[in-house]
Protein backbone atom coordinates (compact mmCIF):
# COMPACT_ATOMS: atom_id res chain seq x y z
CA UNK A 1 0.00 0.00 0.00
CA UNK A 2 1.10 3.76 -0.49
CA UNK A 3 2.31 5.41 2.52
CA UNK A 4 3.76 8.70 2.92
CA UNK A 5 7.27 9.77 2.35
CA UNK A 6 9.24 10.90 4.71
CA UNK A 7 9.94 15.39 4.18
CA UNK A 8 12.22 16.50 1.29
CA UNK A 9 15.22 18.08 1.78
CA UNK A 10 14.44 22.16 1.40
CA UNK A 11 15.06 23.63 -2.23
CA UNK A 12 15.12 20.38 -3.56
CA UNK A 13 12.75 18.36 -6.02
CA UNK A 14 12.26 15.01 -4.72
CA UNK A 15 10.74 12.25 -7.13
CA UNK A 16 8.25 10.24 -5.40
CA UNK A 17 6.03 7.16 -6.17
CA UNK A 18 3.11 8.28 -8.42
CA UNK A 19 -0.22 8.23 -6.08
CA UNK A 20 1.53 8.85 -2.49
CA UNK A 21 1.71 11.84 -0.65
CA UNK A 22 4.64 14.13 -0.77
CA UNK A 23 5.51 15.79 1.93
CA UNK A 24 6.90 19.34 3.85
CA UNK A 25 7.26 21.04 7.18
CA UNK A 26 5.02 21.13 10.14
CA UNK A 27 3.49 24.44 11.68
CA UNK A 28 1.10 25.39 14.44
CA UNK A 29 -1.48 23.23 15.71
CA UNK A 30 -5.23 23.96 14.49
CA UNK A 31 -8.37 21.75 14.22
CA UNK A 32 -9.41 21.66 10.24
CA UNK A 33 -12.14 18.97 10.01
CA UNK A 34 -14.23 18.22 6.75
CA UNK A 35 -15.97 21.53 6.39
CA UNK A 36 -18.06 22.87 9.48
CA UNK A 37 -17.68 19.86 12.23
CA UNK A 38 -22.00 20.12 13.52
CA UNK A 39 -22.48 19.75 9.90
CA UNK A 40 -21.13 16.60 9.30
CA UNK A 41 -21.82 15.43 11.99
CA UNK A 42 -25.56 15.84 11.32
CA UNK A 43 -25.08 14.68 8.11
CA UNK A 44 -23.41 11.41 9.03
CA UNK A 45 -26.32 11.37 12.55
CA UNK A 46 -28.95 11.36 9.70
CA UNK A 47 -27.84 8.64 7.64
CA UNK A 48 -27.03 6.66 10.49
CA UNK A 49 -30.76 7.79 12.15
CA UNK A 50 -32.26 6.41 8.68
CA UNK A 51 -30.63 3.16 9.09
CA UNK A 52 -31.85 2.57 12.75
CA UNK A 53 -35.60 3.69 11.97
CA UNK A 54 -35.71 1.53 9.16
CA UNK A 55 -34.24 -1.90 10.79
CA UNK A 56 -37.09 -1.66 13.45
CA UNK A 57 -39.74 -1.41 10.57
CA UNK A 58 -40.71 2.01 10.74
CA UNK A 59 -42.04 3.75 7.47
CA UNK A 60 -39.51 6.56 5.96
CA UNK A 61 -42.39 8.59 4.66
CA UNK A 62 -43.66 9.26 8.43
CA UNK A 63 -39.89 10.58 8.97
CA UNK A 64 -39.56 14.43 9.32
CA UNK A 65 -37.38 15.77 6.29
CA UNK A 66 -34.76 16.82 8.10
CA UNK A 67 -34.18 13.20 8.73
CA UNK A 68 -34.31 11.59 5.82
CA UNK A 69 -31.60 12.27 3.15
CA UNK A 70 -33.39 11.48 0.30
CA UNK A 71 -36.16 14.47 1.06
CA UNK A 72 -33.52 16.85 1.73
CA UNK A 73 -32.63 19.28 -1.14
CA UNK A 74 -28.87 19.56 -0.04
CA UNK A 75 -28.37 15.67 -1.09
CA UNK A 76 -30.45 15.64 -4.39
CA UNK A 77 -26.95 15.57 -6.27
CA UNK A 78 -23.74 12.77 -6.86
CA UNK A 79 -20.42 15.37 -6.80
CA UNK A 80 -17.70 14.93 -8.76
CA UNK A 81 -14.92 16.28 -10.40
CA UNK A 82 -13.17 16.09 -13.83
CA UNK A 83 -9.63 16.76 -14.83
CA UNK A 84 -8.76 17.83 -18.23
CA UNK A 85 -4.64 16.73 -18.02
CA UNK A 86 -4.08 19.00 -21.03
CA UNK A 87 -4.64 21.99 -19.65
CA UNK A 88 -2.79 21.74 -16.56
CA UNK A 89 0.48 23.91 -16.49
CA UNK A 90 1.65 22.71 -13.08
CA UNK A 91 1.53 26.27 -11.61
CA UNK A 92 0.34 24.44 -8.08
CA UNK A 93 -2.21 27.25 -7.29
CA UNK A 94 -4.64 24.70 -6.41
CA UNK A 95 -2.28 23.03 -3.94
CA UNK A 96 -1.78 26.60 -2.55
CA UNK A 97 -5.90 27.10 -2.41
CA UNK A 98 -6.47 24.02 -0.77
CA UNK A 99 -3.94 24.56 1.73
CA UNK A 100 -5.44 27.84 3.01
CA UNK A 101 -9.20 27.03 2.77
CA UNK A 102 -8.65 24.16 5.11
CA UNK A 103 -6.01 24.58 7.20
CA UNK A 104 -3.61 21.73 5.82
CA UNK A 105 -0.55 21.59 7.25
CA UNK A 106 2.50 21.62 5.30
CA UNK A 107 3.63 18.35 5.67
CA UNK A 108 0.44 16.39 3.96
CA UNK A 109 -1.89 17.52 0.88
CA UNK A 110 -4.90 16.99 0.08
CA UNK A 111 -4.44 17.61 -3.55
CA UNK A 112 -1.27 17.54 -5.48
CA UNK A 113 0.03 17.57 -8.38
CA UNK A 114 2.78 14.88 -10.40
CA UNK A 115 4.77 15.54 -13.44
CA UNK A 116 5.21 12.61 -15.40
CA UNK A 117 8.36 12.68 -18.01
CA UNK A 118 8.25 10.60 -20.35
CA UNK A 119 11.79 9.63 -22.49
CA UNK A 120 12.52 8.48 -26.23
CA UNK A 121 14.00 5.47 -24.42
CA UNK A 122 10.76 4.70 -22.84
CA UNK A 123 11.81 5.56 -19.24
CA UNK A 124 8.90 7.51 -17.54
CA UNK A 125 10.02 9.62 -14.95
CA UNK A 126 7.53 10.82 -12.00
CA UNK A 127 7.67 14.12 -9.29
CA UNK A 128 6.27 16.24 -6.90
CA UNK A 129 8.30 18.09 -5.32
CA UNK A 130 6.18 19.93 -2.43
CA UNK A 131 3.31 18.70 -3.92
CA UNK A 132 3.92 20.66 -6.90
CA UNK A 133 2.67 23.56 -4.61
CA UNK A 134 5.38 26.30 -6.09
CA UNK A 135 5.96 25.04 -9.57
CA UNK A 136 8.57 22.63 -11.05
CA UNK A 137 11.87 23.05 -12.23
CA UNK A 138 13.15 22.77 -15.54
CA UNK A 139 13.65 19.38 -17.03
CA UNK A 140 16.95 18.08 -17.90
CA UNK A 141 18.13 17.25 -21.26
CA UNK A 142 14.55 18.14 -22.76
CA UNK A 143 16.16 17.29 -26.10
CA UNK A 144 15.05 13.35 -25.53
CA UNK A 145 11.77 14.00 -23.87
CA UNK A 146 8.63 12.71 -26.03
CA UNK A 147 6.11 14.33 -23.84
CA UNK A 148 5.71 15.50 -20.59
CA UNK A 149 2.15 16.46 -18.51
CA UNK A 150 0.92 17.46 -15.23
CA UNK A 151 -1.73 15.54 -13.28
CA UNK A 152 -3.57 16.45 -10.75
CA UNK A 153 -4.38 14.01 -7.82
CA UNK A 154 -7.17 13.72 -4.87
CA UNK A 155 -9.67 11.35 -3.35
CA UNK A 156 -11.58 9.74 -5.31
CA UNK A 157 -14.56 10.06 -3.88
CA UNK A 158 -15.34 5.79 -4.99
CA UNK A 159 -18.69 4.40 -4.77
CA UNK A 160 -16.86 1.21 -3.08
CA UNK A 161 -14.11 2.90 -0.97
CA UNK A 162 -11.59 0.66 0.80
CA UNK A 163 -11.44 3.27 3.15
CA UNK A 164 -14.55 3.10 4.56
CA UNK A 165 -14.68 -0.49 4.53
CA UNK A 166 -11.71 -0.61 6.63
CA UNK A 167 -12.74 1.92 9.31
CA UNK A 168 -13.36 -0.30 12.37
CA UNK A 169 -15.06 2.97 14.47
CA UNK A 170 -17.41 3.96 11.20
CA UNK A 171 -15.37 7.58 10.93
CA UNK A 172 -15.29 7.35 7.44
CA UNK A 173 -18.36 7.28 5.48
CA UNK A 174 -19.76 8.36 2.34
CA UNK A 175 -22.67 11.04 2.54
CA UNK A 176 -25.72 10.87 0.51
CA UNK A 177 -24.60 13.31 -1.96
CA UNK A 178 -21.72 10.71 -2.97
CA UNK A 179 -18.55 12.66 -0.84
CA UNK A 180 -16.69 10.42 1.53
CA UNK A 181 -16.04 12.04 4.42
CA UNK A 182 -14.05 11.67 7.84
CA UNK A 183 -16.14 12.33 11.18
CA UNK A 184 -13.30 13.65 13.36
CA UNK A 185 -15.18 12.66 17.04
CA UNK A 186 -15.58 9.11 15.54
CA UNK A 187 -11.86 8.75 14.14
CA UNK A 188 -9.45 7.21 16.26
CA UNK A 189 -6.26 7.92 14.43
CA UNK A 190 -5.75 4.02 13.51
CA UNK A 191 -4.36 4.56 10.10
CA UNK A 192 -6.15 1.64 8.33
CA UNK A 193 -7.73 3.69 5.84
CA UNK A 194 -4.48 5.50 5.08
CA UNK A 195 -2.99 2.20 4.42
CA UNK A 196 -6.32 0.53 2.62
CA UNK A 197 -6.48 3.52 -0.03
CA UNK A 198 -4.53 2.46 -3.18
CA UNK A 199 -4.34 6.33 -4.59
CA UNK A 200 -2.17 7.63 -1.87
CA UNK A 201 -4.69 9.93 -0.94
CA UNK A 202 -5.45 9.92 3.13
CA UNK A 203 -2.96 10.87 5.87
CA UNK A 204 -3.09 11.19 9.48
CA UNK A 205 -3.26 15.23 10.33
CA UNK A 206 -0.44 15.49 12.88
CA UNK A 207 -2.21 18.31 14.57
CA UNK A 208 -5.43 16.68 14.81
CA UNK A 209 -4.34 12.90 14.72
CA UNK A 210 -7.43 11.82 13.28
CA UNK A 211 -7.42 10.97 9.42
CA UNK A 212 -7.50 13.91 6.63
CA UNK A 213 -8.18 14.18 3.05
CA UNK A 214 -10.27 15.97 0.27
CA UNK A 215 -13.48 16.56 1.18
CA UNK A 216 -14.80 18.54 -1.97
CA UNK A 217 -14.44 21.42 -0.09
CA UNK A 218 -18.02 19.88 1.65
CA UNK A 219 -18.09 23.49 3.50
CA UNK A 220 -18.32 25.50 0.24
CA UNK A 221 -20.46 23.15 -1.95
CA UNK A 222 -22.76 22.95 0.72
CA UNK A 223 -23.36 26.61 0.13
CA UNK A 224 -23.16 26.42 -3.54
CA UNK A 225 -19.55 27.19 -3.97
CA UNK A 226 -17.31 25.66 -5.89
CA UNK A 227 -14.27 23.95 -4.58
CA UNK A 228 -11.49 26.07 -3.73
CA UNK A 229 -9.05 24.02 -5.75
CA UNK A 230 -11.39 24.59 -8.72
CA UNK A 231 -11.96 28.57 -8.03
CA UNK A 232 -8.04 29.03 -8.26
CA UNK A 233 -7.19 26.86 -11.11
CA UNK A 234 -6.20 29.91 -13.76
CA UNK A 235 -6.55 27.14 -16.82
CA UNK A 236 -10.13 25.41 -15.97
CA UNK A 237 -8.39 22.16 -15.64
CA UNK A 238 -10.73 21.10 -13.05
CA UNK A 239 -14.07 20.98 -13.36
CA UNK A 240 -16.60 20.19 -10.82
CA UNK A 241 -20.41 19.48 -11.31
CA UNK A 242 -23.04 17.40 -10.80
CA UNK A 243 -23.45 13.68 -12.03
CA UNK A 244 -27.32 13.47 -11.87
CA UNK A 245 -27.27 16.58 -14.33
CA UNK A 246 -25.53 14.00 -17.05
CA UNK A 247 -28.63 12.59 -17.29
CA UNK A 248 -31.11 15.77 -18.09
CA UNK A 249 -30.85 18.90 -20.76
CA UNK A 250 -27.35 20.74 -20.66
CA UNK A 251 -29.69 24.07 -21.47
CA UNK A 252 -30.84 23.28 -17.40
CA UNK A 253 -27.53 22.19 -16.13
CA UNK A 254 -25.99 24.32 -13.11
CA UNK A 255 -22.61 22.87 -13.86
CA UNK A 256 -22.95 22.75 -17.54
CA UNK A 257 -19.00 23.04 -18.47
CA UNK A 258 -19.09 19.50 -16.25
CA UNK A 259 -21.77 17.95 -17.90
CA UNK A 260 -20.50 19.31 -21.49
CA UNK A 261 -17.37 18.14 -20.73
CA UNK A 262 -18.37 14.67 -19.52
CA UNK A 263 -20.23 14.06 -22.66
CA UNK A 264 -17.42 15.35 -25.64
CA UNK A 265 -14.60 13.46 -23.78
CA UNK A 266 -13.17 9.89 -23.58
CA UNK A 267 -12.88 10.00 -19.58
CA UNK A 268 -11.15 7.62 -17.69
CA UNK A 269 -10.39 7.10 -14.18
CA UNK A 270 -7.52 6.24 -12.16
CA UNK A 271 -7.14 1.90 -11.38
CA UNK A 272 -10.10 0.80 -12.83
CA UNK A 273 -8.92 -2.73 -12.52
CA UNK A 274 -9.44 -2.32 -8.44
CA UNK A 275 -13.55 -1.91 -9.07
CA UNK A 276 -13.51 1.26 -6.76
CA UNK A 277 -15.61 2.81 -9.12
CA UNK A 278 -14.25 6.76 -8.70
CA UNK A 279 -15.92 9.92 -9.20
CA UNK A 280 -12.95 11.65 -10.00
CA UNK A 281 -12.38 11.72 -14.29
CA UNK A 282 -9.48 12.42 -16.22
CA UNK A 283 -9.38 13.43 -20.06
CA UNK A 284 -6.47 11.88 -22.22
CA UNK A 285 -5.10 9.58 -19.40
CA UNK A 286 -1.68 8.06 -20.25
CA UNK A 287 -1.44 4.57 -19.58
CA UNK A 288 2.15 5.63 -17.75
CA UNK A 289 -0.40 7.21 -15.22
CA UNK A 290 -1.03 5.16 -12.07
């Protein structure tokens, strides 16, 4: 399984293995959860209040809305994001936008970003240094590269996470609206889902010591908002909408660069082979890409 790399040296680029977490410097302790802690808690206290009415028979329609998720307007939607790899420069504002929104500390990411290299000899060469948070550096000898790209990386947001199969406490779970989240009361700090997720994408905050990872920015799309990583990305290389919207007219789409997008390109997703079934798309994937 990926685990995280121990903190470059300062200055330095340091190569890493494609879908782990690079890593940087700590700083002063804070408590960043997955957007505002009551609400997902509630969120999470719904689902779970669902689940106990219905195992002792009761009817769902005699439920007040506010406890059933499937009558509340905020979870009439299946997030997701899409990644179009050739428009990425690599300028790591999104890294940078992530980081302040939620209080990540230096040494993990929630999203980063890997340069992949790839050689007229066939070598493919893979790195992040920081995260790709400040940019990369030149490439040597660019006279024998055939083609080089950035690619953005996050969770995945799967239909069948590992992670949350793992959980022994039930911390992480996957809200109605599709994002997998991390309750931070429940979370014990165990490090199982870190080590069941094959992208590389979970860590355990060293401020909080409870697991951390994208959440979609669940605070902001909540309200409407876009994710932060999205509102800073000067190219449009990632583009966030609504899945359910796929389905319907484009003309009545709120995310309608998503659904256009969704529908012109050949998407792919990260290990399909594993059957995690992602919600995170990428244009033009390279088969180098893992």
């Amino acid at each position: 399984m990926s685990r995280p790399h121990p903190p470059a040296s300062p200055g330095k680029s340091k190569s890493h293995s494609a879908g782990t977490q690079p890593a940087g410097r700590p700083r002063e302790r804070r408590l960043p959860v997955a957007g505002p802690p009551q609400a997902a808690r509630m969120t999470r206290r719904a689902f779970l209040g669902v689940c106990a009415v219905a195992s002792t028979g009761a009817v769902l329609g005699s439920m007040p809305a506010t406890l059933d998720p499937s009558r509340d307007p905020r979870f009439a939607h299946t997030w997701s994001m899409a990644m179009d790899i050739d428009r990425c420069i690599g300028c790591g504002r999104c890294v940078a936008a992530c980081r302040a929104e939620n209080d990540v500390p230096v040494t993990r990411y929630r999203t980063w970003i890997e340069r992949y290299v790839i050689m007229d000899d066939g070598r493919v060469l893979v790195d992040s240094p920081n995260g790709g948070e400040f940019g990369f550096p030149e490439i040597a000898e660019p006279e024998l590269v055939r083609r080089a790209f950035h690619v953005p990386k996050m969770c995945n947001h799967c239909d069948a996470s590992a992670c949350t199969q793992v959980c022994p406490v039930g911390a992480t779970f996957d809200a109605p609206d599709g994002v997998t989240l991390v309750d931070p009361l429940y979370c014990v700090g165990c490090s199982y889902c870190v080590q069941a997720c094959p992208y590389g994408c979970r860590f355990v905050n060293p401020e909080t010591e409870v697991a951390d990872k994208c959440t979609l920015c669940y605070h902001r799309i909540d309200r409407g908002l876009r994710p932060a990583c999205v509102e800073a990305c000067p190219t449009g290389t990632r583009i966030f909408g609504d899945m359910r919207e796929l389905e319907g007219d484009i003309a009545e789409a709120k995310y309608p660069d998503y659904v256009e997008f969704m529908r012109s390109r050949g998407v792919q997703v990260l290990k399909p082979h594993l059957g995690t079934r992602p919600k995170v798309f990428y244009s033009n994937l390279d088969q180098e890409v893992r």
